[in-house]
PDB file of N, CA and C in Angstrom:
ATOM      1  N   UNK A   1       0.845  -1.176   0.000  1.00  0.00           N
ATOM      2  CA  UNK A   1       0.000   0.000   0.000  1.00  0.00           C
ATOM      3  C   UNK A   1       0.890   1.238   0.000  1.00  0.00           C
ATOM      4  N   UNK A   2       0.765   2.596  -0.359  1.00  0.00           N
ATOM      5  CA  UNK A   2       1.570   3.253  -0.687  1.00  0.00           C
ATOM      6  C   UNK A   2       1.009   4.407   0.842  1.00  0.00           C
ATOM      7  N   UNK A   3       1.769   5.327   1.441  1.00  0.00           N
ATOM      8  CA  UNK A   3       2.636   5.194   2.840  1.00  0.00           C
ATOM      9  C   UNK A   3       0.838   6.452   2.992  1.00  0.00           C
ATOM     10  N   UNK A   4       0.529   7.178   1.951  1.00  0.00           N
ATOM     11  CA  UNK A   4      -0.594   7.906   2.315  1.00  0.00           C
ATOM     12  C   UNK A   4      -1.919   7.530   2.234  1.00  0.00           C
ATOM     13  N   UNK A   5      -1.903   6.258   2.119  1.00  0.00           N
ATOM     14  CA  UNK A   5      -3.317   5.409   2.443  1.00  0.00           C
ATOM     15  C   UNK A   5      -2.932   4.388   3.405  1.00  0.00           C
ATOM     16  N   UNK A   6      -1.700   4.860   4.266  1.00  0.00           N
ATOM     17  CA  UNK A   6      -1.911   3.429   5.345  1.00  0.00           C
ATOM     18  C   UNK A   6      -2.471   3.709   6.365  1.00  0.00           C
ATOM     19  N   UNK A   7      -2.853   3.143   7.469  1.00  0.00           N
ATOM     20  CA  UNK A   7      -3.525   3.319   8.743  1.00  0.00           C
ATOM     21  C   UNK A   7      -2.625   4.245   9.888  1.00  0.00           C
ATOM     22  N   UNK A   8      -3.486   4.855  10.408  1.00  0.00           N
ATOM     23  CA  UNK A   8      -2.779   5.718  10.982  1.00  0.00           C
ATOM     24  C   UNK A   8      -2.370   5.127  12.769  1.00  0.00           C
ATOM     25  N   UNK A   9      -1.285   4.785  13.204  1.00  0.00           N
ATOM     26  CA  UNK A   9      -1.073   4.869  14.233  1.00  0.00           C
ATOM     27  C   UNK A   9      -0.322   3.134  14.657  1.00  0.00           C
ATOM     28  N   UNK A  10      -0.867   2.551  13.132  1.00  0.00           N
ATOM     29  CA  UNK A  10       0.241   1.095  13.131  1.00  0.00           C
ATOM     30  C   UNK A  10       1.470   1.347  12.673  1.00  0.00           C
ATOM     31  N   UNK A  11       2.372   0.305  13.098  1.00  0.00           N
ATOM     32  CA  UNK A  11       3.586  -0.185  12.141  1.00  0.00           C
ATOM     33  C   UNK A  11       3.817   0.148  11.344  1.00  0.00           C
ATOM     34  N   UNK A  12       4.559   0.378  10.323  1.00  0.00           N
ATOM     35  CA  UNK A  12       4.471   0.095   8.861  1.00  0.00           C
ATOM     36  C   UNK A  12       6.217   0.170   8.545  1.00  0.00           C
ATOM     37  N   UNK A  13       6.671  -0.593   7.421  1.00  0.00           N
ATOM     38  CA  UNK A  13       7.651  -1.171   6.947  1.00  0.00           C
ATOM     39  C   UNK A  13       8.186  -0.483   5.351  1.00  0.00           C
ATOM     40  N   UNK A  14       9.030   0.353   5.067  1.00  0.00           N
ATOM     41  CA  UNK A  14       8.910   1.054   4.068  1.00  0.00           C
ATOM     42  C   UNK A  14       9.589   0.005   2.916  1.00  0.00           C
ATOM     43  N   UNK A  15       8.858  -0.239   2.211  1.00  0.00           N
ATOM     44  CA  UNK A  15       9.591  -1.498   0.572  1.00  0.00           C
ATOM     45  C   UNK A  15      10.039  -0.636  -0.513  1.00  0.00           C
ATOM     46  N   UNK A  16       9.787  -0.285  -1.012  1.00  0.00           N
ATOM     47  CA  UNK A  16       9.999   0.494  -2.112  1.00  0.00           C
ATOM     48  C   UNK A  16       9.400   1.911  -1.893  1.00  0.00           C
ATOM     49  N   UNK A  17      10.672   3.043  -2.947  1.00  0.00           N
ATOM     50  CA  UNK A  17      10.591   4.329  -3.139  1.00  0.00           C
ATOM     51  C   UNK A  17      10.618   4.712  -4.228  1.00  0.00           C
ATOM     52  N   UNK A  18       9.557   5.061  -5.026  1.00  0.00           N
ATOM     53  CA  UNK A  18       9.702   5.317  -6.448  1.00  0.00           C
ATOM     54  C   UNK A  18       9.162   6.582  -6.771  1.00  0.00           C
ATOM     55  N   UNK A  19      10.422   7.413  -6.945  1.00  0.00           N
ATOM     56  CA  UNK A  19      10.026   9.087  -6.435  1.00  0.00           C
ATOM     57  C   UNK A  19       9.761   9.549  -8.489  1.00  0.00           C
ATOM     58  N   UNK A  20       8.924  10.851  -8.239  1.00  0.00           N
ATOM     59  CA  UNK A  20       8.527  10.856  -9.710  1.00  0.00           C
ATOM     60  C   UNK A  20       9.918  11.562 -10.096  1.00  0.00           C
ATOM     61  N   UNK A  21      10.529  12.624  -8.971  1.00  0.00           N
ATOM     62  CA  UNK A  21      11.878  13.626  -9.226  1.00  0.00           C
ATOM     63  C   UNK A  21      12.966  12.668  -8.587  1.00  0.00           C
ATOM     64  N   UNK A  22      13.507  12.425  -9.562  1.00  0.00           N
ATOM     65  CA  UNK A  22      15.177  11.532  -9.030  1.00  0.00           C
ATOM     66  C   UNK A  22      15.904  12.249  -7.742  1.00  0.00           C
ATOM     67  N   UNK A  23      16.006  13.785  -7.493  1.00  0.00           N
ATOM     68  CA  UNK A  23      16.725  13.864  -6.659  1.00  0.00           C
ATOM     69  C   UNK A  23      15.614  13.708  -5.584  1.00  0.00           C
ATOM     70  N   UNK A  24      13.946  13.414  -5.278  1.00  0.00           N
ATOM     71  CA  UNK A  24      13.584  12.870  -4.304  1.00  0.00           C
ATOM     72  C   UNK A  24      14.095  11.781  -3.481  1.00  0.00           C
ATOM     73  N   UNK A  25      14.524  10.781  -4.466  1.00  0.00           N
ATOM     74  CA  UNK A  25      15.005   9.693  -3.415  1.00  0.00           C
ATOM     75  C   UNK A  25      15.918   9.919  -2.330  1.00  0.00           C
ATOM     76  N   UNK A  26      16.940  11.063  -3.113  1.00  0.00           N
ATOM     77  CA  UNK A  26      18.368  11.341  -2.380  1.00  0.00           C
ATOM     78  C   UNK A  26      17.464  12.252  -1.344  1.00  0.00           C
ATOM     79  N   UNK A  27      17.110  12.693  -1.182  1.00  0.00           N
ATOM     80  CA  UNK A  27      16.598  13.890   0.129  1.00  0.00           C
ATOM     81  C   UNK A  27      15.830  12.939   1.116  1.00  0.00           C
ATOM     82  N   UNK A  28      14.637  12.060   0.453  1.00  0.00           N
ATOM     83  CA  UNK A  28      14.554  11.245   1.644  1.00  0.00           C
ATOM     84  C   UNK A  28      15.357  10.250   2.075  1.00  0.00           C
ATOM     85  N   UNK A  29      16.565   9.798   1.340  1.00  0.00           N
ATOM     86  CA  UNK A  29      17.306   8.986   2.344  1.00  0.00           C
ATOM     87  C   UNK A  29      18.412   9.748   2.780  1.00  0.00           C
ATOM     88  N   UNK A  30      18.087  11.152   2.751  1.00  0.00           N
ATOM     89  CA  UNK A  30      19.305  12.032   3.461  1.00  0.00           C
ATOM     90  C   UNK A  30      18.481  11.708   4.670  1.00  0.00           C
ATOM     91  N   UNK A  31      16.842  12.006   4.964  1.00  0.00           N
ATOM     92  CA  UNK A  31      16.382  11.976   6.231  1.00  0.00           C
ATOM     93  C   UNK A  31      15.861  11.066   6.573  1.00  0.00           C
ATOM     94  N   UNK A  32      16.507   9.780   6.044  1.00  0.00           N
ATOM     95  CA  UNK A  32      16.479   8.314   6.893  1.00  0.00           C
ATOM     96  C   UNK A  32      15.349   7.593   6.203  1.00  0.00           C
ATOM     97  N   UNK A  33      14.546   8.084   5.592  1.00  0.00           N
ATOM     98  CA  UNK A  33      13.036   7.356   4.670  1.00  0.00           C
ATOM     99  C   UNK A  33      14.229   6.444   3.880  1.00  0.00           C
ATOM    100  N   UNK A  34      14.163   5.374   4.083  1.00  0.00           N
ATOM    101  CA  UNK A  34      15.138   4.260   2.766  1.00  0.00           C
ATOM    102  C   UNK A  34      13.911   3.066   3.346  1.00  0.00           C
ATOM    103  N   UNK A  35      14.282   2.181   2.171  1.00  0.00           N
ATOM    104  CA  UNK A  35      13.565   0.561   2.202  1.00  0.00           C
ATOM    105  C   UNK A  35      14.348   0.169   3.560  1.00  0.00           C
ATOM    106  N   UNK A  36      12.894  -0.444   4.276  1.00  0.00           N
ATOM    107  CA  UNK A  36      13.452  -1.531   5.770  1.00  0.00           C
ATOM    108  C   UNK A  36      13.449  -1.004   6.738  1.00  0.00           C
ATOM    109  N   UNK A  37      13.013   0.236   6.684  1.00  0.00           N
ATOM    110  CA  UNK A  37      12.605   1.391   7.873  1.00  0.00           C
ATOM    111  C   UNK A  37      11.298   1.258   8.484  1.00  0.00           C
ATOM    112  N   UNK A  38      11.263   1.653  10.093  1.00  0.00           N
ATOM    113  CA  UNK A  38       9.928   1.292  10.154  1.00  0.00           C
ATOM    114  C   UNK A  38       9.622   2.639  10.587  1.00  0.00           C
ATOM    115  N   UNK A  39       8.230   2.447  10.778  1.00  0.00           N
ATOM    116  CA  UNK A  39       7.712   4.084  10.829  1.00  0.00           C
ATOM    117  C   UNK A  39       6.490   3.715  10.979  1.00  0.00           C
ATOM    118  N   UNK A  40       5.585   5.036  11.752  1.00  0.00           N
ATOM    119  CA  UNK A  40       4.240   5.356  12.060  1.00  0.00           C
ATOM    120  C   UNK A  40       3.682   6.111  11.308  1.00  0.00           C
ATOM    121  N   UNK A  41       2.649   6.311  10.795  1.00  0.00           N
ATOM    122  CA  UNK A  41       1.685   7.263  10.215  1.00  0.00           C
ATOM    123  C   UNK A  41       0.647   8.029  11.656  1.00  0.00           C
ATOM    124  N   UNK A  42       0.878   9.398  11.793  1.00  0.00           N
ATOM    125  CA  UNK A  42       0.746  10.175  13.163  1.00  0.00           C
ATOM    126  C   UNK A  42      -0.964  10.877  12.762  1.00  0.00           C
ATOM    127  N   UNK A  43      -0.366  11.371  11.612  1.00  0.00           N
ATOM    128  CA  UNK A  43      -1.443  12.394  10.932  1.00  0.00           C
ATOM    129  C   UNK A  43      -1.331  12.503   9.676  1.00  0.00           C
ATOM    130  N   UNK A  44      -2.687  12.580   8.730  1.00  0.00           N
ATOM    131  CA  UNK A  44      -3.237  12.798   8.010  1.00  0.00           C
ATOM    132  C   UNK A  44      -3.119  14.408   7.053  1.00  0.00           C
ATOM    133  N   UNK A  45      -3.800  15.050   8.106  1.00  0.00           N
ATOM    134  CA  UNK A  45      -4.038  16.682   7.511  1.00  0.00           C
ATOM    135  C   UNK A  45      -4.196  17.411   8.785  1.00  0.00           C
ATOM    136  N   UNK A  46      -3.894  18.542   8.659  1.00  0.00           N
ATOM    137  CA  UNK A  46      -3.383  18.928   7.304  1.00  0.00           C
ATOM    138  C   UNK A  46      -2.194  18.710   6.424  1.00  0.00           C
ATOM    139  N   UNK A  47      -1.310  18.035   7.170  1.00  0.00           N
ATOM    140  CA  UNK A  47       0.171  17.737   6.368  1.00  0.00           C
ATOM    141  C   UNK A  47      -0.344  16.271   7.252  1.00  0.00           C
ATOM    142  N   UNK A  48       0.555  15.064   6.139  1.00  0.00           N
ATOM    143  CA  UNK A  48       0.732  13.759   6.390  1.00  0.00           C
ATOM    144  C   UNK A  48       2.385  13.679   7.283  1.00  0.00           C
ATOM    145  N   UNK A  49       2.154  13.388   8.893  1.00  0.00           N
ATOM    146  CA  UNK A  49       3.239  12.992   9.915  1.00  0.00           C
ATOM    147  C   UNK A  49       3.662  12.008   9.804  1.00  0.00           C
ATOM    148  N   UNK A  50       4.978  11.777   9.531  1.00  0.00           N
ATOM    149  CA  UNK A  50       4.962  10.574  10.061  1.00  0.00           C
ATOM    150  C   UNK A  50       6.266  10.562  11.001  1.00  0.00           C
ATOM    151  N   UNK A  51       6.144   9.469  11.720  1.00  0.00           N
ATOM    152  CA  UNK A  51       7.361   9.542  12.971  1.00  0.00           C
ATOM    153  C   UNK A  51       7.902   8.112  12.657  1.00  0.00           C
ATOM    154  N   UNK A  52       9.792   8.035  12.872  1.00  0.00           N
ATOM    155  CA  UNK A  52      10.514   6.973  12.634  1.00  0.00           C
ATOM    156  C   UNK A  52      11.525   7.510  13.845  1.00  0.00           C
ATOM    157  N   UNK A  53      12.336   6.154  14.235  1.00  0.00           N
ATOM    158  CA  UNK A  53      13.582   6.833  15.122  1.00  0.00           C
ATOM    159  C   UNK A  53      12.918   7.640  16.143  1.00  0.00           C
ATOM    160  N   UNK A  54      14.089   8.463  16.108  1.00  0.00           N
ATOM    161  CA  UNK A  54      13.743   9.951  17.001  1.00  0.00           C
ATOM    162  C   UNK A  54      13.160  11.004  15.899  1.00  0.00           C
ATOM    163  N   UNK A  55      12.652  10.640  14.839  1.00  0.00           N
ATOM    164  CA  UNK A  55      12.473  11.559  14.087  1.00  0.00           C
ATOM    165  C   UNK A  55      10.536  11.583  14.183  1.00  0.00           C
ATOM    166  N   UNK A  56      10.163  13.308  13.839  1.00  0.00           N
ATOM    167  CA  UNK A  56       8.675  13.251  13.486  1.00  0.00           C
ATOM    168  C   UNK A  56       8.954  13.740  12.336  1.00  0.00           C
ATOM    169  N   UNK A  57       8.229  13.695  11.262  1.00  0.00           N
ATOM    170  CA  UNK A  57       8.406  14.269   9.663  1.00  0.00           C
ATOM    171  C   UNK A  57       7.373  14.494   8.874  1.00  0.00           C
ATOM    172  N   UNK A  58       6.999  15.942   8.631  1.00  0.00           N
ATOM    173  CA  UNK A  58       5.658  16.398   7.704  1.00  0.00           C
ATOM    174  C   UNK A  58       5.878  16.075   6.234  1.00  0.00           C
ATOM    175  N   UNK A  59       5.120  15.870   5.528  1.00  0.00           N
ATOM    176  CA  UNK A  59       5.309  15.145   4.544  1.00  0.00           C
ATOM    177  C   UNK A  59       4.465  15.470   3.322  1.00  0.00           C
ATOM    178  N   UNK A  60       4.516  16.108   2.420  1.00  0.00           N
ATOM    179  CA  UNK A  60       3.322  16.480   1.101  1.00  0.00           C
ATOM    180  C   UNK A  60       2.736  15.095   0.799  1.00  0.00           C
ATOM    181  N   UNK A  61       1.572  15.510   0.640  1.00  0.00           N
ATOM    182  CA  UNK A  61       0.682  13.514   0.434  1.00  0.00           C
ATOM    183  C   UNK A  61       1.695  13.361  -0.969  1.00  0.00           C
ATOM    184  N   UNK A  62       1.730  13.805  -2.123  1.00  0.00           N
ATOM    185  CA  UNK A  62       2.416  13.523  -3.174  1.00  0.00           C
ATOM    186  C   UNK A  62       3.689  12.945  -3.089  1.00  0.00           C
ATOM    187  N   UNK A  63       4.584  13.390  -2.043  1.00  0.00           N
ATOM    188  CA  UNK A  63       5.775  11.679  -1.495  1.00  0.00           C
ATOM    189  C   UNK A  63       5.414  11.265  -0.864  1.00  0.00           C
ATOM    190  N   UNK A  64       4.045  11.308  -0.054  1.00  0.00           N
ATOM    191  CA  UNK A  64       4.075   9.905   0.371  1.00  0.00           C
ATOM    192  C   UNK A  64       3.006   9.055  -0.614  1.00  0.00           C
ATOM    193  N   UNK A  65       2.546   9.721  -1.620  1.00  0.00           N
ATOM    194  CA  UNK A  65       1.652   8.746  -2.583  1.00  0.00           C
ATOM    195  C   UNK A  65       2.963   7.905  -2.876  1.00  0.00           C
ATOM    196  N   UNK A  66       4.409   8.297  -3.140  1.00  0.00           N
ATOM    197  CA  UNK A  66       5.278   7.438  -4.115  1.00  0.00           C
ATOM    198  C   UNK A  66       6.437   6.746  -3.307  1.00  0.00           C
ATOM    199  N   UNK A  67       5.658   6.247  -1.777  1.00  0.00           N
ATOM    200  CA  UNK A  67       6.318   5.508  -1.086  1.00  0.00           C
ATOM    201  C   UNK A  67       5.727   4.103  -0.390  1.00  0.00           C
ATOM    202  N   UNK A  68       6.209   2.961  -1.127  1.00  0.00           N
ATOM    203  CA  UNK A  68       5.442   1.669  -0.603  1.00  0.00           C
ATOM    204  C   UNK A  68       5.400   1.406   0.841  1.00  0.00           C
ATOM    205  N   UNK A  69       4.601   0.905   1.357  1.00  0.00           N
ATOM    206  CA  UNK A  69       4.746   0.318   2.640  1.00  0.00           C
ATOM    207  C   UNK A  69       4.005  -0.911   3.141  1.00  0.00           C
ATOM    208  N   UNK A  70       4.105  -1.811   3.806  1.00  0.00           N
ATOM    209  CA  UNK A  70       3.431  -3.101   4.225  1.00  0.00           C
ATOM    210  C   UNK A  70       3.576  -2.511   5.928  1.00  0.00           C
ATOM    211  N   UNK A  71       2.061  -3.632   6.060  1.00  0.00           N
ATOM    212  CA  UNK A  71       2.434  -3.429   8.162  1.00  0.00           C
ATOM    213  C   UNK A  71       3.376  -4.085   8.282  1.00  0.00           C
ATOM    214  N   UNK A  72       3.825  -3.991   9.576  1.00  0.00           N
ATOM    215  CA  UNK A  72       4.918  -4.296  10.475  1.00  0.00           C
ATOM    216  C   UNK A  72       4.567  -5.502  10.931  1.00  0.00           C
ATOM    217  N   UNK A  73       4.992  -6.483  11.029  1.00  0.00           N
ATOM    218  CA  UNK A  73       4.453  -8.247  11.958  1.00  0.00           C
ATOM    219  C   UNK A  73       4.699  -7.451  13.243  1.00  0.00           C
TER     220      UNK A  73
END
């Protein structure tokens, strides 16, 4: 499921990043978003949160439309 239609407040496991702008990928894995990461979905709107690590991170729905994710076991 892609990271702005997942449930808000589970797990989730980032698989694939398939950014539409090439230097997207490089900026989110400057700030730790790479495949095998786990992470929460916090909030919705008005900006999509999400929290990993020690990190919280606002997010335009448009990267997170172009970021896969599965739940977490």
């Amino acid at each position: 499921m892609r990271l702005v239609d997942a449930p808000l407040g589970r797990p989730l496991v980032v698989l694939t990043i398939a950014p539409s702008k090439p230097a997207r990928a490089s900026r989110l894995a400057a700030m730790g978003i790479v495949g095998g990461v786990s992470l929460m979905v916090r909030q919705r709107r008005p900006a999509l949160i999400v929290e990993y690590d020690e990190t919280v991170l606002a997010m335009d729905s448009e990267i997170a439309a172009e970021i896969d994710v599965d739940v977490a076991d």
